[in-house]
Protein backbone atom coordinates (compact mmCIF):
# COMPACT_ATOMS: atom_id res chain seq x y z
CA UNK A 1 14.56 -119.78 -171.90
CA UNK A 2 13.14 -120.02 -168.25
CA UNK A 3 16.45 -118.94 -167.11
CA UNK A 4 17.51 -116.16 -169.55
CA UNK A 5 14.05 -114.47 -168.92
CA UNK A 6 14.61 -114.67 -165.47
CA UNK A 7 18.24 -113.19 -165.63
CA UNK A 8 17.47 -110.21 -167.94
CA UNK A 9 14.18 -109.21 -166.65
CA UNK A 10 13.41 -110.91 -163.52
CA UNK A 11 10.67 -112.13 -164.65
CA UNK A 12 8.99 -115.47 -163.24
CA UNK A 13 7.43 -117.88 -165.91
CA UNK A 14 3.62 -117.59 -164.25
CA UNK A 15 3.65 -113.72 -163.78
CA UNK A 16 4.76 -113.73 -168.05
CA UNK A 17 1.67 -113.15 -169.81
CA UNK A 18 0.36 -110.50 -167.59
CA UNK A 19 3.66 -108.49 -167.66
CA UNK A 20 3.00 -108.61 -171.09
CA UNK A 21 -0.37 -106.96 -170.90
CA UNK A 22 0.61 -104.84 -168.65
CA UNK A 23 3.06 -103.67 -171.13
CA UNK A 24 0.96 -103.72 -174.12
CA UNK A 25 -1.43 -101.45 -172.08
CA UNK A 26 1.60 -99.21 -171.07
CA UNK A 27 2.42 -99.28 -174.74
CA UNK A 28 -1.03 -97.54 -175.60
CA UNK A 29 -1.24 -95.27 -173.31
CA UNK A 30 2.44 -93.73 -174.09
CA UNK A 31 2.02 -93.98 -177.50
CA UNK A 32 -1.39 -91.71 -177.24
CA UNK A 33 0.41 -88.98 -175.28
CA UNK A 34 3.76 -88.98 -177.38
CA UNK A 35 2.20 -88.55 -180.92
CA UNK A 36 0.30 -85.75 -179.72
CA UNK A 37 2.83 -84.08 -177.43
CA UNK A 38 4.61 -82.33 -180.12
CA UNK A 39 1.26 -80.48 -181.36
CA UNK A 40 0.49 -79.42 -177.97
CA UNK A 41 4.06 -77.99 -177.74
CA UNK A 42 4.16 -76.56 -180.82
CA UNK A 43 0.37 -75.09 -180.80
CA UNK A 44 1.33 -73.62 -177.09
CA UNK A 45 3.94 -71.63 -178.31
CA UNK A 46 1.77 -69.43 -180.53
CA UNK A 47 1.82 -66.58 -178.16
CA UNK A 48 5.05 -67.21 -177.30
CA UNK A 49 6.99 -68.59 -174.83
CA UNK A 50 5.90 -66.03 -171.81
CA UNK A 51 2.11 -66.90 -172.72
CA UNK A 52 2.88 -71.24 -171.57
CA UNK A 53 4.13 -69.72 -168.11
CA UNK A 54 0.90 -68.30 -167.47
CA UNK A 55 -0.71 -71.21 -169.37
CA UNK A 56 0.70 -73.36 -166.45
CA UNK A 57 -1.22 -71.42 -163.63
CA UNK A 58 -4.93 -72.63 -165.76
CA UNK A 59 -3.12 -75.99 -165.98
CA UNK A 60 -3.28 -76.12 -162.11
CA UNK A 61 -6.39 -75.11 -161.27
CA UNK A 62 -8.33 -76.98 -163.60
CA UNK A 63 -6.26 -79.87 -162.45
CA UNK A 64 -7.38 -78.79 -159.02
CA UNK A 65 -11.12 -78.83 -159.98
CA UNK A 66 -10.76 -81.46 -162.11
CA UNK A 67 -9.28 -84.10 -158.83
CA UNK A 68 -12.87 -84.27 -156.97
CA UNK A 69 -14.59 -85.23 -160.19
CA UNK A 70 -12.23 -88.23 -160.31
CA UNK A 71 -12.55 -88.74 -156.56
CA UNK A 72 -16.40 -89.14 -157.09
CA UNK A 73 -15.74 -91.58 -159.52
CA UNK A 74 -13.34 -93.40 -157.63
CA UNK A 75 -15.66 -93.55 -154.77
CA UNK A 76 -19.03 -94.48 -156.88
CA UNK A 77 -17.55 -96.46 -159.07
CA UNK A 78 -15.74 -100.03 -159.51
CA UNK A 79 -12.25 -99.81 -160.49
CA UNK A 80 -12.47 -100.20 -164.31
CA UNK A 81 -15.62 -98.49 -164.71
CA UNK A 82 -13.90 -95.46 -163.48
CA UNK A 83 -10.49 -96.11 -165.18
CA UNK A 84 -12.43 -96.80 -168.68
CA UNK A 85 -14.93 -93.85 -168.16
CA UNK A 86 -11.51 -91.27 -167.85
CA UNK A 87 -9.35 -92.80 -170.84
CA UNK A 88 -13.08 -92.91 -173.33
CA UNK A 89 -13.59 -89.12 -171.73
CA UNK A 90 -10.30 -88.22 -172.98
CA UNK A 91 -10.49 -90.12 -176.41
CA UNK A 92 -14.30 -88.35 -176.81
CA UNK A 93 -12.52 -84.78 -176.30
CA UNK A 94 -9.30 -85.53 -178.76
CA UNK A 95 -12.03 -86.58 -181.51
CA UNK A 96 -13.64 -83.08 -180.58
CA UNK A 97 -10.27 -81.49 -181.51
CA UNK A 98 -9.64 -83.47 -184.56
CA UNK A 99 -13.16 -82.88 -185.67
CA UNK A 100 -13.12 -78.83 -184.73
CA UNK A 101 -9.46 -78.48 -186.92
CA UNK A 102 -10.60 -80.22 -189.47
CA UNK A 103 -14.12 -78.64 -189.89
CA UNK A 104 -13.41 -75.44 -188.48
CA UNK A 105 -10.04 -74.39 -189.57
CA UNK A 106 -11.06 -70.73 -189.72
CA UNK A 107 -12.13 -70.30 -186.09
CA UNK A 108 -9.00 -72.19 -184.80
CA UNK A 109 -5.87 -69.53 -184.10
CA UNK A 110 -4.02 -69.03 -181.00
CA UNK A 111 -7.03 -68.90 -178.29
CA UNK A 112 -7.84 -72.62 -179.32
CA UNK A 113 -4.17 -73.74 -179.43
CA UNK A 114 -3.76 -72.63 -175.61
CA UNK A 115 -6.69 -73.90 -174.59
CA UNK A 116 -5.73 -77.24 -176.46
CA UNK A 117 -2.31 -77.26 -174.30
CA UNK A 118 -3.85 -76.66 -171.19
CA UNK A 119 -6.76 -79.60 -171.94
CA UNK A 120 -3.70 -82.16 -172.85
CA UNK A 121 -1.52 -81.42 -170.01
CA UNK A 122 -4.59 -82.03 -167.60
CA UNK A 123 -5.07 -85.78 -170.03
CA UNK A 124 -1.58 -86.44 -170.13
CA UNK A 125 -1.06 -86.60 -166.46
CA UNK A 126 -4.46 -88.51 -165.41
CA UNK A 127 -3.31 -90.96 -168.33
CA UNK A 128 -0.26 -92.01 -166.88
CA UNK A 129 -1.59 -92.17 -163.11
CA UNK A 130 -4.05 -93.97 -163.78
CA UNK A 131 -1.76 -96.63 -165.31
CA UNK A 132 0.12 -96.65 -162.35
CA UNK A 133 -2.36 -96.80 -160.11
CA UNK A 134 -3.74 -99.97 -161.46
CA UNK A 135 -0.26 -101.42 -161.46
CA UNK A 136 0.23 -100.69 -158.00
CA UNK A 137 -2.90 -101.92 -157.05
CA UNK A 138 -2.20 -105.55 -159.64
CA UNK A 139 1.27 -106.19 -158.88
CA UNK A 140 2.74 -106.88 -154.74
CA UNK A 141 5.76 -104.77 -153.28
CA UNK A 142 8.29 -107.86 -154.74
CA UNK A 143 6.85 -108.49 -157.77
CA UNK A 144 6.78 -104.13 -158.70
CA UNK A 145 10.15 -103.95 -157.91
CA UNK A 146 11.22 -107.05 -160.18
CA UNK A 147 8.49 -106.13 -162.67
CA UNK A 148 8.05 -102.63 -162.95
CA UNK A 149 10.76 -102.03 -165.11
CA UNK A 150 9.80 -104.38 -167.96
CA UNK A 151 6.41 -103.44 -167.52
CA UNK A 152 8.02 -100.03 -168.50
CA UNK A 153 9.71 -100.94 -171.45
CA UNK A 154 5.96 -100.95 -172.87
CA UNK A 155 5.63 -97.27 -172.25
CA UNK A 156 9.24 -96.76 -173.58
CA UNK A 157 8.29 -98.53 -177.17
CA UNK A 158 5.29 -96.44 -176.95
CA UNK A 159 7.14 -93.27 -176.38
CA UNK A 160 9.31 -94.42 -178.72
CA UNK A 161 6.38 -94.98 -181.30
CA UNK A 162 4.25 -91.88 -180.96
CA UNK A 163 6.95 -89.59 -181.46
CA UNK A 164 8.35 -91.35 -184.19
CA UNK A 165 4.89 -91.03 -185.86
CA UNK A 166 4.34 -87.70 -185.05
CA UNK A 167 7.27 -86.99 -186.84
CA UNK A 168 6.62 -88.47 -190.13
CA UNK A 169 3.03 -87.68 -190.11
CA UNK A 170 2.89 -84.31 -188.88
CA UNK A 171 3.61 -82.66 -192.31
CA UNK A 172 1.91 -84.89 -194.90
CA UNK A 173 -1.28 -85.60 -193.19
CA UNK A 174 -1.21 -82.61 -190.40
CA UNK A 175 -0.92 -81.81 -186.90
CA UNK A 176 -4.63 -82.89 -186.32
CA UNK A 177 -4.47 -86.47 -187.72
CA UNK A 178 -2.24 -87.25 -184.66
CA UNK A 179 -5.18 -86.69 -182.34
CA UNK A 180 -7.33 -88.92 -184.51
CA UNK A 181 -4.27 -91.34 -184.00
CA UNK A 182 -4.31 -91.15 -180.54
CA UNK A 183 -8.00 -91.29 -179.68
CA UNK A 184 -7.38 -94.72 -181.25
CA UNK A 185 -4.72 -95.92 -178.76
CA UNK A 186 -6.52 -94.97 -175.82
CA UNK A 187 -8.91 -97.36 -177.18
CA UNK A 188 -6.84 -100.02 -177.48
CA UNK A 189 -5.48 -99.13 -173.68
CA UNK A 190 -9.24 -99.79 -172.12
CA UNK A 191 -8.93 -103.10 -173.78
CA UNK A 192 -5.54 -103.62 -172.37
CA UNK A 193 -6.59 -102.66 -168.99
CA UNK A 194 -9.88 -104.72 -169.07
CA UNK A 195 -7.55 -107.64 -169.90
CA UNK A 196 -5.16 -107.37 -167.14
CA UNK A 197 -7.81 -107.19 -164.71
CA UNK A 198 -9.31 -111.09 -166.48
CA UNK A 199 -6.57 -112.84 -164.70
CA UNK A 200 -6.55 -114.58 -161.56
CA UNK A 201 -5.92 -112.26 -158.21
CA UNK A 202 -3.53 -115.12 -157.26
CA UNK A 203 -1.61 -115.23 -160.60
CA UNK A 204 -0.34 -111.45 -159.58
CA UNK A 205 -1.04 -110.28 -156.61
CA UNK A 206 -1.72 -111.81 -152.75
CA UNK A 207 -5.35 -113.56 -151.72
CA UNK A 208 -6.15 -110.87 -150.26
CA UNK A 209 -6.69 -109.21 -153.66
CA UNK A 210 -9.54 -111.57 -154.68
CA UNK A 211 -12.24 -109.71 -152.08
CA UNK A 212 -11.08 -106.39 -152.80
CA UNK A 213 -10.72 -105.75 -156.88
CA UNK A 214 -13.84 -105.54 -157.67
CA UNK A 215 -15.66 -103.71 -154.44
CA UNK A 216 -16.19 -100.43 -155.08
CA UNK A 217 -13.67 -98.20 -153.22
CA UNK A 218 -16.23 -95.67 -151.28
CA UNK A 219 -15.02 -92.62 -149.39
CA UNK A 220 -15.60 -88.29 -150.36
CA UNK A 221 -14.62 -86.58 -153.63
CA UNK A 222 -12.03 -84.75 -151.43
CA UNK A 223 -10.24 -87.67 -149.86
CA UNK A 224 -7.13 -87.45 -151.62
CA UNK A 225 -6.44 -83.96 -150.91
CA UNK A 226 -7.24 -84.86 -146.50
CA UNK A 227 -5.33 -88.44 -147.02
CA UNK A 228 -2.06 -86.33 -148.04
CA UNK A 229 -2.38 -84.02 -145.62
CA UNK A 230 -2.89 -86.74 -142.73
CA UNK A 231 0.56 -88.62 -143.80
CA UNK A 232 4.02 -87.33 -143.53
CA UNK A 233 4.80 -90.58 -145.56
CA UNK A 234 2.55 -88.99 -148.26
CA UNK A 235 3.77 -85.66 -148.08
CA UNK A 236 7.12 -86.95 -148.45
CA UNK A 237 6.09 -88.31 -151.85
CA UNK A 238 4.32 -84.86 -152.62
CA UNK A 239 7.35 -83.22 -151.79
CA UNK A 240 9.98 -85.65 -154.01
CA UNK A 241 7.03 -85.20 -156.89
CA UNK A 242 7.16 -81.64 -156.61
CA UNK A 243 11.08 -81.14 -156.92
CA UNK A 244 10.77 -83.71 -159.92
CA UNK A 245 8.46 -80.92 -161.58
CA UNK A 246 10.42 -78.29 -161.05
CA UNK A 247 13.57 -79.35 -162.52
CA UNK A 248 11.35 -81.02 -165.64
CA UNK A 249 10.12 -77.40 -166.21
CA UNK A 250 13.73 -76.05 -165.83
CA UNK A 251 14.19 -78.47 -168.32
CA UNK A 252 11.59 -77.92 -170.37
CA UNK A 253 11.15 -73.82 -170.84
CA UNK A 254 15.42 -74.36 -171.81
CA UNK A 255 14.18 -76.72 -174.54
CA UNK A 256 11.35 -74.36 -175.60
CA UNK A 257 13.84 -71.20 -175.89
CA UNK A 258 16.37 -73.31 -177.66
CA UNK A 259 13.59 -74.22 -180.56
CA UNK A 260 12.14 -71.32 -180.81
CA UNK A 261 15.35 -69.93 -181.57
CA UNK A 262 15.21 -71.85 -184.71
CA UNK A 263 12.76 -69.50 -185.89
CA UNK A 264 10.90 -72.37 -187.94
CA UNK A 265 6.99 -73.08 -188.64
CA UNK A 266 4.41 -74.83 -186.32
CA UNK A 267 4.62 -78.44 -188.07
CA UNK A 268 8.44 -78.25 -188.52
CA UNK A 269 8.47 -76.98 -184.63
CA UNK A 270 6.32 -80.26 -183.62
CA UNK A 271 8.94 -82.20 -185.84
CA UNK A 272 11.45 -80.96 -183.99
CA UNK A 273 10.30 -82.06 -180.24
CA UNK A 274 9.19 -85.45 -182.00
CA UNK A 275 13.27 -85.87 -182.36
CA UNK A 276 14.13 -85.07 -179.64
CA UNK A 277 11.55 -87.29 -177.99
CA UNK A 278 13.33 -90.40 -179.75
CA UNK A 279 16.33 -89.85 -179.06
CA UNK A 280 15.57 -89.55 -175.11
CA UNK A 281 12.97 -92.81 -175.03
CA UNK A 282 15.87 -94.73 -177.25
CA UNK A 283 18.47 -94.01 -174.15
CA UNK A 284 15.24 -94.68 -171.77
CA UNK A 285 14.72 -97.73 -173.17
CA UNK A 286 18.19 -99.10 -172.58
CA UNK A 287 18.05 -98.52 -169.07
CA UNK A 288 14.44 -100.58 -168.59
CA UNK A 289 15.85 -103.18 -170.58
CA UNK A 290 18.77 -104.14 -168.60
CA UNK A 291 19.08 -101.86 -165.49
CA UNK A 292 15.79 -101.11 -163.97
CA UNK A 293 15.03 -104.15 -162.38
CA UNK A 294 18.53 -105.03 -161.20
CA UNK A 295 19.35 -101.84 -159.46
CA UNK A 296 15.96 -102.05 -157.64
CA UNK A 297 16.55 -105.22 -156.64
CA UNK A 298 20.50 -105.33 -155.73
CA UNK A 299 20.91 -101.70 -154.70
CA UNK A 300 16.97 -101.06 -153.35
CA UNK A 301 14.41 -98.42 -153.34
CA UNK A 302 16.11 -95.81 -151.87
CA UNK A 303 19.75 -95.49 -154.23
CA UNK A 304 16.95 -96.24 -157.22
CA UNK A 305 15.29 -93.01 -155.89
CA UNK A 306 18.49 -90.95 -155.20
CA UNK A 307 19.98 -91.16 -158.79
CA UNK A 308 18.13 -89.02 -160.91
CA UNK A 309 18.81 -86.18 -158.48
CA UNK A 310 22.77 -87.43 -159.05
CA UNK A 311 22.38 -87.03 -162.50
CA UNK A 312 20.41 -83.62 -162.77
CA UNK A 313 22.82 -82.18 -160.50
CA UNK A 314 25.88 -83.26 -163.15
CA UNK A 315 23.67 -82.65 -165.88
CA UNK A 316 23.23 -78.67 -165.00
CA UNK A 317 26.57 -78.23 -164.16
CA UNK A 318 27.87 -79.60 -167.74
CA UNK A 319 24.48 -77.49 -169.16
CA UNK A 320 26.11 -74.74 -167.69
CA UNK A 321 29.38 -75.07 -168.69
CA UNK A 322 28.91 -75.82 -172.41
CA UNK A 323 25.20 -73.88 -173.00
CA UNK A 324 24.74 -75.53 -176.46
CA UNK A 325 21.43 -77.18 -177.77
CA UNK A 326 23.52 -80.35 -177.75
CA UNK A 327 24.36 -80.20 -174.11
CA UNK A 328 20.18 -79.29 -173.56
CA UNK A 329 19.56 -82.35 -175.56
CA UNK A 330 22.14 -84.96 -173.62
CA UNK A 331 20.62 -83.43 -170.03
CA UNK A 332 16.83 -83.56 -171.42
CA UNK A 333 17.64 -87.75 -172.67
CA UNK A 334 19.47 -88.63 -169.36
CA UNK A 335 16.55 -86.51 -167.23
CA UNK A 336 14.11 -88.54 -169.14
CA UNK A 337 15.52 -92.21 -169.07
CA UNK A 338 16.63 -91.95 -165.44
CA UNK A 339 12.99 -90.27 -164.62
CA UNK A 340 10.91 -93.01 -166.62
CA UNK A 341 13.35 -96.11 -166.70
CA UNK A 342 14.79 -96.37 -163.50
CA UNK A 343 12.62 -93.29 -161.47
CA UNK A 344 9.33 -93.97 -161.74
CA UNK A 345 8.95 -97.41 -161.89
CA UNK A 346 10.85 -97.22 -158.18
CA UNK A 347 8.17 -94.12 -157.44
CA UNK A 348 5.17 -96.52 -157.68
CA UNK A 349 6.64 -99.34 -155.20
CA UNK A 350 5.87 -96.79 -152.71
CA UNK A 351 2.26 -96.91 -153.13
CA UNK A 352 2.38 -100.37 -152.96
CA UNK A 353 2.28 -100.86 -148.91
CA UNK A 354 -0.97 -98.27 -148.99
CA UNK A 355 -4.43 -99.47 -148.64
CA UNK A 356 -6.48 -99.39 -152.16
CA UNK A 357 -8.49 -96.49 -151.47
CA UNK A 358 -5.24 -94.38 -150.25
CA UNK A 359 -3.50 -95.30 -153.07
CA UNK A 360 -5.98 -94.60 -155.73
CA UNK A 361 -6.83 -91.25 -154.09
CA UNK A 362 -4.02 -89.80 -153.08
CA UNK A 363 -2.12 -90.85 -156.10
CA UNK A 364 -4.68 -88.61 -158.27
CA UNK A 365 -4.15 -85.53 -156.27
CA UNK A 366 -0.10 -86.03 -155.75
CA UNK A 367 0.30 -86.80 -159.55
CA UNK A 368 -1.82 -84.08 -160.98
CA UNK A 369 -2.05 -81.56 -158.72
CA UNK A 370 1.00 -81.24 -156.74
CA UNK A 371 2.89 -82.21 -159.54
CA UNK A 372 1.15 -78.96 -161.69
CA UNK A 373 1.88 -77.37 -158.55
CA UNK A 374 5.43 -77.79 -158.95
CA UNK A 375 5.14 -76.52 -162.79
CA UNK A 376 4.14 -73.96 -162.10
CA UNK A 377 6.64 -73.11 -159.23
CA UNK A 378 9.31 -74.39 -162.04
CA UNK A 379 7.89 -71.63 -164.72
CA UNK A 380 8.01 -68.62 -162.47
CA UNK A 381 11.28 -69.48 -160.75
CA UNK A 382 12.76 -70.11 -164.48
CA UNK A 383 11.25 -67.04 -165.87
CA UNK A 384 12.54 -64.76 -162.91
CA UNK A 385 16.42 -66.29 -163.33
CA UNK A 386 15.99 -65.02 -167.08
CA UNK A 387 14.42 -61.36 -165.90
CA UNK A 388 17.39 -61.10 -163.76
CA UNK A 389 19.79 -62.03 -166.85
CA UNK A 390 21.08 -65.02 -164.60
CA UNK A 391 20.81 -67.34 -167.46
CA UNK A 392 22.11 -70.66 -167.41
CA UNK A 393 24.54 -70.15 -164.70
CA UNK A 394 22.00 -69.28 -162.55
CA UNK A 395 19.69 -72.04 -163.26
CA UNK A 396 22.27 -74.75 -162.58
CA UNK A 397 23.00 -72.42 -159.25
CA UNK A 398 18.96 -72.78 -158.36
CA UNK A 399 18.91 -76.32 -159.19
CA UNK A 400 22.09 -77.87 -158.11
CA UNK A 401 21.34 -77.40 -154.51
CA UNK A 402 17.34 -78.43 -154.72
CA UNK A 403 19.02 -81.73 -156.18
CA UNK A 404 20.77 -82.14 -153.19
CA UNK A 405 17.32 -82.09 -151.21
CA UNK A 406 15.69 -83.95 -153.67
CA UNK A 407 18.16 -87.22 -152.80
CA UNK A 408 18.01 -87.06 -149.17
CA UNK A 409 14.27 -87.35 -149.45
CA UNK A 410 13.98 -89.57 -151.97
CA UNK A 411 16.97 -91.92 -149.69
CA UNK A 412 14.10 -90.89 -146.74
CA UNK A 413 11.46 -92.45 -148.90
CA UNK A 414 12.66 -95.44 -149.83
CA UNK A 415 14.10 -96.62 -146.38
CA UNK A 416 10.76 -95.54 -144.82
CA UNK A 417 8.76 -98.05 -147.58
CA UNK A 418 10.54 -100.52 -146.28
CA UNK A 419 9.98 -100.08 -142.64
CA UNK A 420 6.56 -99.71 -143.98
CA UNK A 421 6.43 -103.42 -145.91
CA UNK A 422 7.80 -105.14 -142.83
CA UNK A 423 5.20 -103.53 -140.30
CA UNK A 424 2.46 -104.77 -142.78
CA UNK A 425 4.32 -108.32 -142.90
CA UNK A 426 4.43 -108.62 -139.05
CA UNK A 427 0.94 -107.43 -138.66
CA UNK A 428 -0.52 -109.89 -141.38
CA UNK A 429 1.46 -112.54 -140.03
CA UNK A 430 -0.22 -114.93 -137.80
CA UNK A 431 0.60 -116.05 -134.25
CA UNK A 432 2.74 -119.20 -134.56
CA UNK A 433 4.00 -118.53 -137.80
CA UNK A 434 7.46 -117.78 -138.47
CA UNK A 435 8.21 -114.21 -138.54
């Protein structure tokens, strides 16, 4: 059994149980966003499409305002104090929601519905960094590359689950019941997380962990934002996170045009995504199961990094080419498994040679801000290639290219880490020893 686990998932018999955690709390936290993604898109497109462009530019600057309040709490606080204080703010304001729908129907129209989209795209991306952060911080450079992928396949079953929820309770109990539904899941994440951080420092991570979980991290509400700035390694990520954005929004306003084509209602609309969303954490789950952790591990950070921009670049071309809502769909599944199964998981080993307080930081303000930033860069660039009547042609034209950039930064970034992990290594390692 020792042996089979260890082939398929690289998984070491001691590090089992908390991979398992880790998953279950990945699990949570996935299945939260997923069930209630579909409302938000569905609810956003009231207005139309147009109206979510602009809704992006709110997105980013309350994200912006939003990243000091975090940074105070990251500063004042111990580690899970501040991680369960953000996931029980966000499960307080979804109960607000389900509670004003359900009470209020009369007062809720399209005003509430946008400001509802812009409120869960500043949740959903806090969510997830958070969840990275603490894996980052939990797991060593070795152990995220063999580990991050399974850990993954948590998230994947969750984003699996909350769409496939969404979709069979969105008409007979209502869009709202999903937020009451996923209020409960971030509950059940805070437990998660409280329980991966019960296990011995040495069970997961180096000695040096044991001092430093529990200290509180210190520093200015703003430290993120000058950290970044300070570290070409750092704007390198910023600048790999940003192109991701953009081509997610390409991505994503094609999806949004394609459906609302379809002319339907606002529950049959969030039905709609919800499918869509299965069938691209289905192919995403695939690839954590038995790729992930092998190509990190054979092939290393920096090829892990470089194919996603491989496959968008193949992926617009063929969008091009064909233009059907069945070409949309295979580039939207392969953009999504490559992005979550093999992509991120990679993303997060770079954070793993940074001290605690960079990587808790700076992670905030590169994964919500910069990567709103890049939304909204995404929206407008999209929306002027349809002004001009460039269509799809001219998005794969746009896109092509920045996926060309994309790899030879994200090759940049991953041989860079590792110059990075073996500086640290030769630094922490005594005189005497072996080097």
């Amino acid at each position: 059994m020792r042996s089979v686990l260890q082939t398929f998932t690289n998984i070491r018999r001691q590090e089992l149980l908390p991979t398992v955690v880790a998953g279950v709390f990945f699990f949570c936290v996935l299945t939260a966003l997923m069930s209630v993604r579909p409302a938000r898109e569905a609810l956003g497109m009231q207005r139309g499409i147009e109206s979510v462009r602009w809704l992006f530019f709110v997105t980013v600057a309350v994200t912006f305002a939003v990243n000091p309040v975090f940074g105070l709490l990251v500063s004042k606080f111990r580690r899970m104090v501040f991680i369960s204080a953000t996931y029980l703010f966000f499960a307080f304001g979804l109960l607000v929601f389900y509670f004003l729908l359900i009470l209020a129907p009369a007062h809720i129209g399209e005003t509430s519905g946008q400001v509802f989209y812009v409120w869960f795209s500043v949740f959903n991306l806090f969510a997830t960094m958070l969840f990275w952060a603490l894996m980052t911080d939990r797991f060593s450079l070795d152990q995220s590359e063999r580990l991050f992928g399974a850990v993954s396949i948590g998230g994947t079953l969750g984003a699996i689950f909350g769409p496939w929820l969404a979709s069979v309770l969105a008409k007979p109990m209502g869009t709202p019941f999903l937020l009451l539904v996923a209020a409960g899941f971030l509950l059940l994440a805070v437990c998660a997380a409280w329980l991966l951080t019960q296990f011995q420092d040495e069970q997961i991570k180096d000695v040096q962990s044991v001092n430093t979980s529990q200290e509180v991290i210190g520093g200015g509400a703003w430290e993120g934002l000058w950290t970044v700035l300070r570290s070409p390694y750092l704007l390198g990520i910023s600048g790999y996170v940003l192109i991701v954005a953009i081509i997610a929004t390409f991505i994503y306003f094609t999806r949004l045009q394609m459906v609302a084509a379809l002319g339907v209602d606002t529950d049959t609309r969030t039905a709609t995504f919800a499918q869509i969303d299965l069938i691209s954490q289905v192919a995403t789950l695939i690839l954590q199961a038995f790729v992930t952790s092998h190509l990190m591990k054979r092939f290393g950070v920096p090829f892990t990094l470089a194919l996603l921009p491989i496959c968008v670049a193949l992926g617009f071309i063929g969008l091009a080419i064909f233009g059907s809502l069945a070409a949309l769909i295979a580039l939207d599944a392969t953009f999504r498994a490559v992005q979550r199964g093999v992509m991120r998981p990679a993303r997060e080993t770079l954070f793993t040679t940074m001290p605690r307080a960079e990587r808790y930081k700076s992670k905030a303000f590169i994964d919500t801000f910069v990567y709103r930033g890049g939304d909204v860069v995404g929206a407008q660039t999209e929306g002027l290639l349809g002004r001009l009547g460039m269509g799809l042609t001219g998005l794969a034209t746009f896109a092509v290219p920045l996926a060309l950039i994309w790899m030879a930064l994200g090759i940049w970034l991953g041989v860079t880490q590792r110059h990075r992990a073996l500086q640290s290594t030769s630094t922490n390692t005594k005189p005497g020893e072996n080097k």
